[in-house]
C-alpha atoms as a PDB file:
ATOM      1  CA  UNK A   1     -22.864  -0.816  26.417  1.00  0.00           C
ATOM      2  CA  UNK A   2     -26.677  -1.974  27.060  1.00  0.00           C
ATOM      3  CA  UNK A   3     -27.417   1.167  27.674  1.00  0.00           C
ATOM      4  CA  UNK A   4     -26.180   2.874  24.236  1.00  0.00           C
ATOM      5  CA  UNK A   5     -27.468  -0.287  22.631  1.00  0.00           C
ATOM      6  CA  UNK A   6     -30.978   0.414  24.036  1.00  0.00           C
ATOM      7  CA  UNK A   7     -30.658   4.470  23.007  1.00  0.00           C
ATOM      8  CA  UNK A   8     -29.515   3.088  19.370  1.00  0.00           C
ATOM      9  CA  UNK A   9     -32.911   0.955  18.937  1.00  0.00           C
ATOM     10  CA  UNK A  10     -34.892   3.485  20.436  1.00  0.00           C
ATOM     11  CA  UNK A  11     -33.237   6.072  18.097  1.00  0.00           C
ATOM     12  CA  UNK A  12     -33.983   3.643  15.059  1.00  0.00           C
ATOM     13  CA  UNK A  13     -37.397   2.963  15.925  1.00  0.00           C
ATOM     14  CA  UNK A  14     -37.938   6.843  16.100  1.00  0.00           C
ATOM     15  CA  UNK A  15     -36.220   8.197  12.752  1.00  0.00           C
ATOM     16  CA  UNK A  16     -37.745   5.025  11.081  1.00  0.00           C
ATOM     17  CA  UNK A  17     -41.019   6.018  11.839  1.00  0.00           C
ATOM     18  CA  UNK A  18     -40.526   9.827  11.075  1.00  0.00           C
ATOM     19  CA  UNK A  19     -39.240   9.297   7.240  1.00  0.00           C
ATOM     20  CA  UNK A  20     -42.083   6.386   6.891  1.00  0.00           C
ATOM     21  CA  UNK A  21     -44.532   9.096   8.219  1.00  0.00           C
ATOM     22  CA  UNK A  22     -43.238  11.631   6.150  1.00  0.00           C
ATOM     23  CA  UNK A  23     -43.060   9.189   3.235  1.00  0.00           C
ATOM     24  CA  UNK A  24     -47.415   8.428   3.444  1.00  0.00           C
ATOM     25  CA  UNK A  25     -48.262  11.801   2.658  1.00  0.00           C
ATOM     26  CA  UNK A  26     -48.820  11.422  -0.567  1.00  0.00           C
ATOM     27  CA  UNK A  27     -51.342   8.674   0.408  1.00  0.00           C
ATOM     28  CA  UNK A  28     -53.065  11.449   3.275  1.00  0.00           C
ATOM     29  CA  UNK A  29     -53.086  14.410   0.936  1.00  0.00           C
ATOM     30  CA  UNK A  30     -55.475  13.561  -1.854  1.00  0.00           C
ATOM     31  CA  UNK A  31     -58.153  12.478   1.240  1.00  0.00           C
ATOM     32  CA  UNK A  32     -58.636  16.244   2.121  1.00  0.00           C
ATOM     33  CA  UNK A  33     -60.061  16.812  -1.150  1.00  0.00           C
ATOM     34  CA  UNK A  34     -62.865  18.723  -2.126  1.00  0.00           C
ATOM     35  CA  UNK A  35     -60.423  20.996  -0.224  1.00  0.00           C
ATOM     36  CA  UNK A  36     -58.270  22.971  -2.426  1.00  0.00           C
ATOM     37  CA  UNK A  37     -53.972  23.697  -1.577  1.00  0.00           C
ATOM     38  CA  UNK A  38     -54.737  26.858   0.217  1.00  0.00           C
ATOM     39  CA  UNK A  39     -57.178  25.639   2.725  1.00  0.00           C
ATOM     40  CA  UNK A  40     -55.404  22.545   3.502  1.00  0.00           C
ATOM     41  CA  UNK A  41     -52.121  24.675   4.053  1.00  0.00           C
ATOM     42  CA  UNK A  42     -53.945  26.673   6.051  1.00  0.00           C
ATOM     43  CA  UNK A  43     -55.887  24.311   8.161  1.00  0.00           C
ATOM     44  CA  UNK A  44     -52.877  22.347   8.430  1.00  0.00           C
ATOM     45  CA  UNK A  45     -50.853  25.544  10.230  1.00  0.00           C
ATOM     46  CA  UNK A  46     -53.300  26.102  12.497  1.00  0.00           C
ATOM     47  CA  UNK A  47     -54.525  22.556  13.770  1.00  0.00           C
ATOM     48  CA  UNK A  48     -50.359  22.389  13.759  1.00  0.00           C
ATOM     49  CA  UNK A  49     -50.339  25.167  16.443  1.00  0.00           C
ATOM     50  CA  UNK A  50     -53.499  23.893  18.291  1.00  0.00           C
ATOM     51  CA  UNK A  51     -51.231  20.254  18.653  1.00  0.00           C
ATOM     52  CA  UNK A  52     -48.303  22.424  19.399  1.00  0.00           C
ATOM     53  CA  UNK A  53     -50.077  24.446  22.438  1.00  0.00           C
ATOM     54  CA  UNK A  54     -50.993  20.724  23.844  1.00  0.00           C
ATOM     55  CA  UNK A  55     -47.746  19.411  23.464  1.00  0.00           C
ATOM     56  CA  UNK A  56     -46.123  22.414  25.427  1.00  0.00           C
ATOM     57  CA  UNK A  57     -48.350  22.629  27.736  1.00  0.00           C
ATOM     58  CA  UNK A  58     -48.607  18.885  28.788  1.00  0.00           C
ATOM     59  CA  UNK A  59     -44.452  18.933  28.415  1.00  0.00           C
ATOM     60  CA  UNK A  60     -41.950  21.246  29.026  1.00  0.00           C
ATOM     61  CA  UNK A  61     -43.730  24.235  28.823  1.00  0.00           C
ATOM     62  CA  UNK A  62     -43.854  27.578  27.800  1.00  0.00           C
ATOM     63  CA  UNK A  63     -40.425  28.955  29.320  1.00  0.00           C
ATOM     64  CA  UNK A  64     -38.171  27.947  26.437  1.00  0.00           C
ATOM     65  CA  UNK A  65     -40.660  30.152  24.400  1.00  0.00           C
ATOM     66  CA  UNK A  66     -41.021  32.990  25.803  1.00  0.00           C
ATOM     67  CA  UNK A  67     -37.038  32.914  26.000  1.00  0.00           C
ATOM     68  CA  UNK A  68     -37.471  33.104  21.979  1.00  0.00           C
ATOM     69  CA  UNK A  69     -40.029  35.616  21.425  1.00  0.00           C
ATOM     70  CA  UNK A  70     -37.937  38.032  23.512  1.00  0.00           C
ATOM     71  CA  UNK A  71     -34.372  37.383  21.327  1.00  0.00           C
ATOM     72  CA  UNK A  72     -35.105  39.566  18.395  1.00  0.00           C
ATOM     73  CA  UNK A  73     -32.218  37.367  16.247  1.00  0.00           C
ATOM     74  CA  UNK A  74     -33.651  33.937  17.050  1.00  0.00           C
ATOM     75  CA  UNK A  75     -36.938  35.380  16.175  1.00  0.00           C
ATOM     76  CA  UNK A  76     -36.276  36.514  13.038  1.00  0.00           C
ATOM     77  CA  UNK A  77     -34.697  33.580  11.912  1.00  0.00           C
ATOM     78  CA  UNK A  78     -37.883  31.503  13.092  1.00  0.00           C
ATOM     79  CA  UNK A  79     -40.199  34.086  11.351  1.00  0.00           C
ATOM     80  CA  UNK A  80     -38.193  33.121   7.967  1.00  0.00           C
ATOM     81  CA  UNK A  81     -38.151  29.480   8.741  1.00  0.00           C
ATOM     82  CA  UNK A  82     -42.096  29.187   9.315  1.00  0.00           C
ATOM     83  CA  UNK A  83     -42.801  31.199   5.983  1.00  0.00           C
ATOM     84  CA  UNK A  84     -39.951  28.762   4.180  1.00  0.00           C
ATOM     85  CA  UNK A  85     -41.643  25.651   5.565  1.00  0.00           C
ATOM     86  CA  UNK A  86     -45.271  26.699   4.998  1.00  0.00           C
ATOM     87  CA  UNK A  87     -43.981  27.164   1.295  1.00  0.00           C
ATOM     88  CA  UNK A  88     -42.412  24.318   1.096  1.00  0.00           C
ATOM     89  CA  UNK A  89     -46.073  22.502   2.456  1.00  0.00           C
ATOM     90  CA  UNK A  90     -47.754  24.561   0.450  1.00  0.00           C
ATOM     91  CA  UNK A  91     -45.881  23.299  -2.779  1.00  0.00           C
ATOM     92  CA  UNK A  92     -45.571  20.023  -1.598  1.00  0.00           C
ATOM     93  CA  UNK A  93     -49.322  19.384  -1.450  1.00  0.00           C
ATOM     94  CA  UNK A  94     -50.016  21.279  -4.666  1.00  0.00           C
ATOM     95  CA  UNK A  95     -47.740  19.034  -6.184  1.00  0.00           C
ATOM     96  CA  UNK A  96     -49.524  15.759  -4.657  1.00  0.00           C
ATOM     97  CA  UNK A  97     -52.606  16.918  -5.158  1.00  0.00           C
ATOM     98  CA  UNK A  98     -51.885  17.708  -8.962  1.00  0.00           C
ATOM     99  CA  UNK A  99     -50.623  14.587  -9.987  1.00  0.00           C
ATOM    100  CA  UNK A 100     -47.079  15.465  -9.651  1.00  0.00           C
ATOM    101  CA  UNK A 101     -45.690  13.124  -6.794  1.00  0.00           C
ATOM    102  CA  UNK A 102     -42.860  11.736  -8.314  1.00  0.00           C
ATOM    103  CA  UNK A 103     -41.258  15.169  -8.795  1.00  0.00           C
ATOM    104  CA  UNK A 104     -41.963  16.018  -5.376  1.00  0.00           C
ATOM    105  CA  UNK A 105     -40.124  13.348  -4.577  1.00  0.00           C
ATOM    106  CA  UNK A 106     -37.432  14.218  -6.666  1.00  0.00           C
ATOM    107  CA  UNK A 107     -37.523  17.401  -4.759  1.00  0.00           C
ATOM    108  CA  UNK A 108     -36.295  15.455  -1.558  1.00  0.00           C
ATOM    109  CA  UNK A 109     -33.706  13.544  -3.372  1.00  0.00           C
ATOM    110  CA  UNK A 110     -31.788  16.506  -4.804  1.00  0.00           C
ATOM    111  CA  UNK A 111     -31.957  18.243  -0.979  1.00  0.00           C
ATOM    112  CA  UNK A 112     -28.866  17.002   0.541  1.00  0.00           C
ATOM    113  CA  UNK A 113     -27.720  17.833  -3.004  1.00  0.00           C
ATOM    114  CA  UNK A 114     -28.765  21.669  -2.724  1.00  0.00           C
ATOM    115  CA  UNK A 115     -27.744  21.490   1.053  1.00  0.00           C
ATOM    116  CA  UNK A 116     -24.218  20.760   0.200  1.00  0.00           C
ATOM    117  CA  UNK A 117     -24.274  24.002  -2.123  1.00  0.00           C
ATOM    118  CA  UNK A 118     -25.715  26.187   0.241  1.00  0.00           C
ATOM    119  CA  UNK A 119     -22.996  25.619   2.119  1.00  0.00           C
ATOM    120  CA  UNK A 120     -20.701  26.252  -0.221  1.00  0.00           C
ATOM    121  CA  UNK A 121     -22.629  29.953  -1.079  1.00  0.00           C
ATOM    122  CA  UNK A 122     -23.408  30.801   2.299  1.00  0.00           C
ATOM    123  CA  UNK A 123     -21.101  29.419   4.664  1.00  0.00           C
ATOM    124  CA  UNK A 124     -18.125  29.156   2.678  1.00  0.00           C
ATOM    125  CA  UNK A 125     -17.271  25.449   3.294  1.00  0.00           C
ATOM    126  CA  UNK A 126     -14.754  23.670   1.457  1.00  0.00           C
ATOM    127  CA  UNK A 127     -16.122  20.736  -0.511  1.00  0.00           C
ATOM    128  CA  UNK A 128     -14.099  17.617  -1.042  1.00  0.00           C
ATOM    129  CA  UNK A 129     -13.655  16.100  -4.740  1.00  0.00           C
ATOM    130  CA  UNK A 130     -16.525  13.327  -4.100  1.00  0.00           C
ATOM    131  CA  UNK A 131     -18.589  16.172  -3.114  1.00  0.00           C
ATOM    132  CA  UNK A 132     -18.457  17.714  -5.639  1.00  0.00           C
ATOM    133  CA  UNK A 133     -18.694  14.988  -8.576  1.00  0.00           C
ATOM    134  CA  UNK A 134     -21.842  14.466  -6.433  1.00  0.00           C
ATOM    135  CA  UNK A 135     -23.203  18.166  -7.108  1.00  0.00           C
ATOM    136  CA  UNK A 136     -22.289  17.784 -10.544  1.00  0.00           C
ATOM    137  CA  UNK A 137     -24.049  14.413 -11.066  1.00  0.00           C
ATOM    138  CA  UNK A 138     -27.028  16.272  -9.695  1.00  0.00           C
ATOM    139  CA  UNK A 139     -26.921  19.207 -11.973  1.00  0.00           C
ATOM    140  CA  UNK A 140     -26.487  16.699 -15.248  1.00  0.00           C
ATOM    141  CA  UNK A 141     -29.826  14.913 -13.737  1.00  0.00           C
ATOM    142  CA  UNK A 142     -31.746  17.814 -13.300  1.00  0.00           C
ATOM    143  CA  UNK A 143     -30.541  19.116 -16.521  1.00  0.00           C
ATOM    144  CA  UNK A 144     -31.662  16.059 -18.321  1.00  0.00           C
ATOM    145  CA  UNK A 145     -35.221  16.127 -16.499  1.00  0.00           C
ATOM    146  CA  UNK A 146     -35.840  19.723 -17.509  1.00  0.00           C
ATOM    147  CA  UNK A 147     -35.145  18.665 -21.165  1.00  0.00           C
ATOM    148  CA  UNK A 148     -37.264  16.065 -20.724  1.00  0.00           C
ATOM    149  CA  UNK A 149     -40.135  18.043 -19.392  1.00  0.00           C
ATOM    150  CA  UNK A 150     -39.196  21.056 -21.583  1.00  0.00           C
ATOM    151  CA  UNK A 151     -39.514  23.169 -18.215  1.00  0.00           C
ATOM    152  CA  UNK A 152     -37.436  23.148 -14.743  1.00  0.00           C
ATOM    153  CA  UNK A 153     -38.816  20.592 -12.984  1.00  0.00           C
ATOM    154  CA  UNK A 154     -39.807  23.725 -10.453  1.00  0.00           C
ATOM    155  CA  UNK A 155     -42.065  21.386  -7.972  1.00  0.00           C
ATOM    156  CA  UNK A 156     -39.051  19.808  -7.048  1.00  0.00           C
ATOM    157  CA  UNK A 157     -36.714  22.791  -7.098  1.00  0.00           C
ATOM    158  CA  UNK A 158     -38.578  24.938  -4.572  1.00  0.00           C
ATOM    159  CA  UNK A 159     -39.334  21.899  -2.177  1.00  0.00           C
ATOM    160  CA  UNK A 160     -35.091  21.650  -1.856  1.00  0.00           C
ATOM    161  CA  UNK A 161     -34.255  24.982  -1.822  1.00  0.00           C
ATOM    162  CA  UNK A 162     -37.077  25.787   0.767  1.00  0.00           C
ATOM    163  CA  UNK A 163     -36.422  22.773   2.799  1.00  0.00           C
ATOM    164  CA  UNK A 164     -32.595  23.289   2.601  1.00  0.00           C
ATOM    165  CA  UNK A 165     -32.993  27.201   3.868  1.00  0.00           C
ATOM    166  CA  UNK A 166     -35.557  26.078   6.092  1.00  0.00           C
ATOM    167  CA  UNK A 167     -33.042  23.701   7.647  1.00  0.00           C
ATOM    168  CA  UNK A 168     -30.373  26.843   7.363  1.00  0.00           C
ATOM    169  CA  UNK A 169     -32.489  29.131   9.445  1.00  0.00           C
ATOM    170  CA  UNK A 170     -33.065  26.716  12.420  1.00  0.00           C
ATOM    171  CA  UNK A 171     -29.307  25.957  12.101  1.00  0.00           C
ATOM    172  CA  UNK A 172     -28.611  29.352  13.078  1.00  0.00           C
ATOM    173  CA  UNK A 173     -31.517  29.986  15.584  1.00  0.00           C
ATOM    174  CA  UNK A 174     -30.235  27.505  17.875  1.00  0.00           C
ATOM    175  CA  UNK A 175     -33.367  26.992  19.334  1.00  0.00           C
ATOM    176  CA  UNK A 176     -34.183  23.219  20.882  1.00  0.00           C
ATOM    177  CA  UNK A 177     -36.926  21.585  18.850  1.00  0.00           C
ATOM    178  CA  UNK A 178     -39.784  21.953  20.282  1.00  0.00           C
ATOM    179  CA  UNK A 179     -39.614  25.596  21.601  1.00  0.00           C
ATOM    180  CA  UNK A 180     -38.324  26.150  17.828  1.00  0.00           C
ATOM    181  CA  UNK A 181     -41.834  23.799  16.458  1.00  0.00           C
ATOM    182  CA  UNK A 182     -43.744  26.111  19.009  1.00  0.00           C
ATOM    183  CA  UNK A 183     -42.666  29.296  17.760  1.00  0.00           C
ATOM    184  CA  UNK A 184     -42.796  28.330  14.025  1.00  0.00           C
ATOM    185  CA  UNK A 185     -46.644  27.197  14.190  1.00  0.00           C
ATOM    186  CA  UNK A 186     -47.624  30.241  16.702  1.00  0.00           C
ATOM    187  CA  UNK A 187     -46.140  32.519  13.589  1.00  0.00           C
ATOM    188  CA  UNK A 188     -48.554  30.845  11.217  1.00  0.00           C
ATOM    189  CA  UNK A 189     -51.312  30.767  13.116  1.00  0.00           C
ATOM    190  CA  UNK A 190     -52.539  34.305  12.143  1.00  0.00           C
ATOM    191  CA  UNK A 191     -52.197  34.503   8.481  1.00  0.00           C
ATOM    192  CA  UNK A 192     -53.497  30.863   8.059  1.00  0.00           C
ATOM    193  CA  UNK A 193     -57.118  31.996  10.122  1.00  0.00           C
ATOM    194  CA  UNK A 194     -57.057  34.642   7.931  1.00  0.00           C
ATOM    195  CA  UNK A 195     -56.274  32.382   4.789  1.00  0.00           C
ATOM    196  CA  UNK A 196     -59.819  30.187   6.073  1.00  0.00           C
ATOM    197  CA  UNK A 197     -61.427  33.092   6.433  1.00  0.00           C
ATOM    198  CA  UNK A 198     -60.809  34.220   2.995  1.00  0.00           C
ATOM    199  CA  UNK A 199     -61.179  30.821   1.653  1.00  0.00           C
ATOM    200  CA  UNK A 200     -64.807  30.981   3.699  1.00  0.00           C
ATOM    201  CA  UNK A 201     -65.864  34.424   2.503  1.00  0.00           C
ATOM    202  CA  UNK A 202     -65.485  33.178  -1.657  1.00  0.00           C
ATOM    203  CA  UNK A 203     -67.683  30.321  -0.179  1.00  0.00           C
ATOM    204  CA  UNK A 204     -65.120  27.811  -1.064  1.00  0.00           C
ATOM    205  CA  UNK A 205     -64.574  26.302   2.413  1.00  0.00           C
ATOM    206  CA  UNK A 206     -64.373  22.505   2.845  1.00  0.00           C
ATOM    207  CA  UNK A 207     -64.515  22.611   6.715  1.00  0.00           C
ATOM    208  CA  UNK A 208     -67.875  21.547   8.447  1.00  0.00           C
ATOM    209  CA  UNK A 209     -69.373  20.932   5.552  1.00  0.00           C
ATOM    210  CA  UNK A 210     -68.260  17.439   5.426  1.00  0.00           C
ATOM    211  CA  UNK A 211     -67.822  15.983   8.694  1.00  0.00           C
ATOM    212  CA  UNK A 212     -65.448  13.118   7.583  1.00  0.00           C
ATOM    213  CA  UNK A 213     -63.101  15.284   5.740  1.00  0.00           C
ATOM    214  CA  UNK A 214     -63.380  17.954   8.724  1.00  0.00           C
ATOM    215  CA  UNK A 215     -62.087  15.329  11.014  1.00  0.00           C
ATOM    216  CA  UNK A 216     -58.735  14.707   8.311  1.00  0.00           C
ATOM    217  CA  UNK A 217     -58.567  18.615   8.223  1.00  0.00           C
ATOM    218  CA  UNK A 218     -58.288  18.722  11.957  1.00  0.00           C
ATOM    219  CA  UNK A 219     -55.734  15.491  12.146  1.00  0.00           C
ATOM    220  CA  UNK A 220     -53.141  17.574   9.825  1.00  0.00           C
ATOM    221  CA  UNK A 221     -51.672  19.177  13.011  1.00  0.00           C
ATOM    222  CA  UNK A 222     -51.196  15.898  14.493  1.00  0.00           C
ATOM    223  CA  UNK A 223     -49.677  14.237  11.262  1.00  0.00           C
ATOM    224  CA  UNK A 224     -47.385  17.171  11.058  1.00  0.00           C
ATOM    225  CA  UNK A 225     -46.585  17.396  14.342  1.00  0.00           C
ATOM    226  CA  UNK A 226     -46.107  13.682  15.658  1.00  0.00           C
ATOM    227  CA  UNK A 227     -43.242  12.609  12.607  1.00  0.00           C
ATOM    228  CA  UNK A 228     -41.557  15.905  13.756  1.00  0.00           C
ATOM    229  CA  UNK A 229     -41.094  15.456  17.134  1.00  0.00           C
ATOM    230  CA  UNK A 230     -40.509  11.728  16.193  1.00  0.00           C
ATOM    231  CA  UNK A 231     -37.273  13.065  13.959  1.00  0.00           C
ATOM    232  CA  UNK A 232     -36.361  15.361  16.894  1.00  0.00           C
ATOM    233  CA  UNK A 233     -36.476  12.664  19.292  1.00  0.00           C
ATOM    234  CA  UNK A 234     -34.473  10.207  16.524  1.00  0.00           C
ATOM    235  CA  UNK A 235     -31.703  12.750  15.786  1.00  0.00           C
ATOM    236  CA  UNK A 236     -30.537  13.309  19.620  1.00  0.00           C
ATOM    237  CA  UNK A 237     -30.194   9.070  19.704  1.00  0.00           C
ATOM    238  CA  UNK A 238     -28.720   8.842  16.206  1.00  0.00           C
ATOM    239  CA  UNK A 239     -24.781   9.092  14.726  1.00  0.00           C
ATOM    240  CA  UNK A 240     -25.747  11.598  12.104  1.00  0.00           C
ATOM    241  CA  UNK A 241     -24.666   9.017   9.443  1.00  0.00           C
ATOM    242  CA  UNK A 242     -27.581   7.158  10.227  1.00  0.00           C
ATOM    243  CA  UNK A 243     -30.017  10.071  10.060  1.00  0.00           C
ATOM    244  CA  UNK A 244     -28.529  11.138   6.900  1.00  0.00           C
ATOM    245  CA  UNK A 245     -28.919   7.554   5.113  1.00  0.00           C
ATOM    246  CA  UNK A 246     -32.709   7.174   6.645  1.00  0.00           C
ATOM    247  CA  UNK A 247     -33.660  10.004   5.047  1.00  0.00           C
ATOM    248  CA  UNK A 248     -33.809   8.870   1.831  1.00  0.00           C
ATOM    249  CA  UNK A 249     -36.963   7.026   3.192  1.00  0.00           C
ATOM    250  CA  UNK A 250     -39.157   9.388   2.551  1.00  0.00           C
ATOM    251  CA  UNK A 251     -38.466   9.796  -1.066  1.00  0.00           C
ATOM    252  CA  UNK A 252     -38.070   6.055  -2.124  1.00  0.00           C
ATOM    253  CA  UNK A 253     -41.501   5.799  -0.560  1.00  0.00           C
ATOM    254  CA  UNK A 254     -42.664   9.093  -2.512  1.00  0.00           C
ATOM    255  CA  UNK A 255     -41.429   7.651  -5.437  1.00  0.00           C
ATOM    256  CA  UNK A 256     -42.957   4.378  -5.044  1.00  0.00           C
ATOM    257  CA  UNK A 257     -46.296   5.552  -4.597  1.00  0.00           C
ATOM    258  CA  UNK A 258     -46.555   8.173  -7.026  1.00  0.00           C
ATOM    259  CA  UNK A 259     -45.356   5.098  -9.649  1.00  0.00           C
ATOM    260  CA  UNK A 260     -46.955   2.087  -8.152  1.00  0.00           C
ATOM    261  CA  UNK A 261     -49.786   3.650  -6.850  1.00  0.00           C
ATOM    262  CA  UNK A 262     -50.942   6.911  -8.185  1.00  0.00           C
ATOM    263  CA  UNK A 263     -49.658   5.352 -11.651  1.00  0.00           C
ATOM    264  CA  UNK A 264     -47.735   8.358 -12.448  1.00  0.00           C
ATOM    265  CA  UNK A 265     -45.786   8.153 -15.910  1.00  0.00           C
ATOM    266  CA  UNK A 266     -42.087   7.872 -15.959  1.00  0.00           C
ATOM    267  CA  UNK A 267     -40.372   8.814 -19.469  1.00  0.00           C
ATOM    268  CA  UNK A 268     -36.680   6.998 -20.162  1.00  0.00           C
ATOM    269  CA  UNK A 269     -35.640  10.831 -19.819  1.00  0.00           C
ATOM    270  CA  UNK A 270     -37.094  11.357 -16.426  1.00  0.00           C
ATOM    271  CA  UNK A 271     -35.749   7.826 -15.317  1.00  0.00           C
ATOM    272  CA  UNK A 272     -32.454   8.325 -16.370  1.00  0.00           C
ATOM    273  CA  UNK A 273     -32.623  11.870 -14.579  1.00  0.00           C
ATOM    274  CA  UNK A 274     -33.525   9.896 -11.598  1.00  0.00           C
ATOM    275  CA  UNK A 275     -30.840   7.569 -11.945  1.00  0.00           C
ATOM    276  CA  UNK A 276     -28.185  10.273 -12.198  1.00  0.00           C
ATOM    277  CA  UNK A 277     -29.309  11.308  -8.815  1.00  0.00           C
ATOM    278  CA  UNK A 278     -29.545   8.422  -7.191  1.00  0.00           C
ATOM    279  CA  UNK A 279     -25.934   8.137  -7.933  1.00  0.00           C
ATOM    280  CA  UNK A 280     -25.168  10.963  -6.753  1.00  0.00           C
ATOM    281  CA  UNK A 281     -26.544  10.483  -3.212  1.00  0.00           C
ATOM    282  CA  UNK A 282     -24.863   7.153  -3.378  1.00  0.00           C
ATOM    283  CA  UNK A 283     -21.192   8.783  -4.469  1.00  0.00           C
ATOM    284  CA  UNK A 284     -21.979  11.669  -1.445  1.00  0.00           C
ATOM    285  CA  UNK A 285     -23.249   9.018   1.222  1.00  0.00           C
ATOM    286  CA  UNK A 286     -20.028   6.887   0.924  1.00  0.00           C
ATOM    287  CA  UNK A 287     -18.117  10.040   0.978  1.00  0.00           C
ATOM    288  CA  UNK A 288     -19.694  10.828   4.365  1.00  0.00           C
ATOM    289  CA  UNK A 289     -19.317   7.757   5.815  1.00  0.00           C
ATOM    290  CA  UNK A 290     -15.784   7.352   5.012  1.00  0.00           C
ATOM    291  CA  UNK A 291     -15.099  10.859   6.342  1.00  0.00           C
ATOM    292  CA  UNK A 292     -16.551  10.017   9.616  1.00  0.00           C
ATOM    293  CA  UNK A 293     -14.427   6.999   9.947  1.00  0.00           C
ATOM    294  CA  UNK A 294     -11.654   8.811   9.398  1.00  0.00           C
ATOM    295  CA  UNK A 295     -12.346  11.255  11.837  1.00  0.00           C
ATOM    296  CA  UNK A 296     -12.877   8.568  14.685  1.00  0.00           C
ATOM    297  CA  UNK A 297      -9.672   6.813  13.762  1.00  0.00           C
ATOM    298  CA  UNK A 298      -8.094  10.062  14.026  1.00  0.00           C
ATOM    299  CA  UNK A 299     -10.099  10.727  17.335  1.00  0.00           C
ATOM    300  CA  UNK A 300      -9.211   7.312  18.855  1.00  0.00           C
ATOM    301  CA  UNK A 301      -5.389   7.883  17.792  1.00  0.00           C
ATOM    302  CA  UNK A 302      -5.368  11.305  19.273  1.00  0.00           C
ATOM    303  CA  UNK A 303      -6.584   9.730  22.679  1.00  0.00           C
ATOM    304  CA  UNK A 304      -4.180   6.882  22.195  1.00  0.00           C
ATOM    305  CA  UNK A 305      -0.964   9.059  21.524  1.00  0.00           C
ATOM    306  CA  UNK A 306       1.081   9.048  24.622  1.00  0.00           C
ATOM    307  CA  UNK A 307       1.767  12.282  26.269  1.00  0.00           C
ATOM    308  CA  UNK A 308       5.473  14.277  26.781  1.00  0.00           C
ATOM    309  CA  UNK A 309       6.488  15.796  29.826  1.00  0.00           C
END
């Protein structure tokens, strides 16, 4: 008991410090400026590979890798997951950078949301009512933010569906996290050179021209990459009903700085919108838990029931 104890703290302490990590960025972003979105994605994707190579190599490895590159399945799927996520940062630091970080956040709220439907689109599952009163208390809340802002609130719309098909793609790869991580970043790493290098050649390029936001350029890798392996590390330690209420984390912190701090304006509309989800996550996270403690009292009576000879 000690023992699983000691795995659940260490679990915590992990997953904790992935969604706070996660949930900073909108205080890290708006540093790299003069840079614009494109050179911080790019720099980002390839200081995320540089941290990558020293992880692997200092680690487990390269074996797990190479395993990848030659399984043309789990490769494709990774291709599609690196271009998803890179949109997704992409987006994500437009939208920080732009004064929009309460709808990004919004975007991360609504993603269990949109994962749930995927699901339903892709896979087939079979939702249960609470499930879906929580879809449909999502759709009225986005609905009443797009009135409000007389446009889809599109920030947050492609952060959860990229995020939720990112999350789709490594799903079906299969492929243990940091061979996946490694793979991912080594796929950017070409076209975001090339994005410097075009950046650079229309004389727009932040790097080594300031040394002190060089030095933040060159620490995106390690932001990105630390809070990821810190999730990877939280989710083997974890029940997955923890994970899935800590990640709301990152978006209560999103939220709070993009309102507290950034000063961002929030309408009654957009409130209320914000409410409706809330309540939504709230209706589908009691759902999950009580489905999972149904399951182990099932489990526990199924190893209880006596056996017939």
């Amino acid at each position: 008991m000690p023992h699983r104890d000691d795995d659940y703290r260490r679990g915590l302490a992990f997953g904790t410090s992935a969604y706070l990590m996660w949930g900073a960025f909108p205080l890290y972003f708006p540093l790299l400026k003069p840079a614009g979105t494109t050179e911080i994605l790019a720099e980002r994707m390839a200081w995320s590979f540089v941290t990558m190579v020293i992880v692997m190599l200092v680690g487990p490895g390269l074996g797990g890798v190479w395993r990848v590159l030659r399984d043309r399945r789990q490769l494709g799927l990774l291709a599609a997951a690196a271009f998803l996520v890179a949109a997704n940062w992409g987006v994500y630091i437009y939208g920080v950078n732009s004064g929009h970080v309460v709808e990004s956040s919004l975007g991360y709220f609504i993603n269990p949301l949109f994962t749930i439907l995927l699901g339903v689109v892709v896979l087939g599952e079979r939702l249960r009512p609470a499930q879906w009163v929580a879809v449909g208390i999502g759709a009225a809340a986005v609905a009443v933010i797009t009135i409000d802002y007389g446009r889809p609130p599109w920030i947050a719309l492609v952060l959860a569906l990229s995020f939720g098909m990112y999350g789709f793609c490594k799903k079906k790869a299969g492929v243990p996290a940091l061979d996946s991580l490694a793979v991912e970043t080594a796929l950017q790493f070409v076209p975001a050179v090339v994005a410097v290098a075009i950046v650079g050649g229309q004389g727009s390029l932040v790097f080594g021209t300031r040394w002190d936001t060089s030095v933040l350029l060159a620490l995106s890798g390690v932001i990105t990459v630390v809070p990821l392996l810190c999730f990877a590390a939280g989710t083997r330690l974890l029940p997955l009903s923890v994970v899935g209420l800590l990640q709301f984390l990152t978006p209560v912190l999103q939220f709070s700085v993009g309102v507290g701090i950034r000063h961002e304006k929030l309408p009654t509309a957009e409130l209320l919108g914000f409410c409706l989800v809330w309540v939504a996550l709230i209706v589908l996270s009691a759902d999950g838990l009580r489905a999972q403690q149904g399951a182990r009292r099932a489990a526990r009576a199924a190893r209880d029931e006596p056996v017939i000879v």
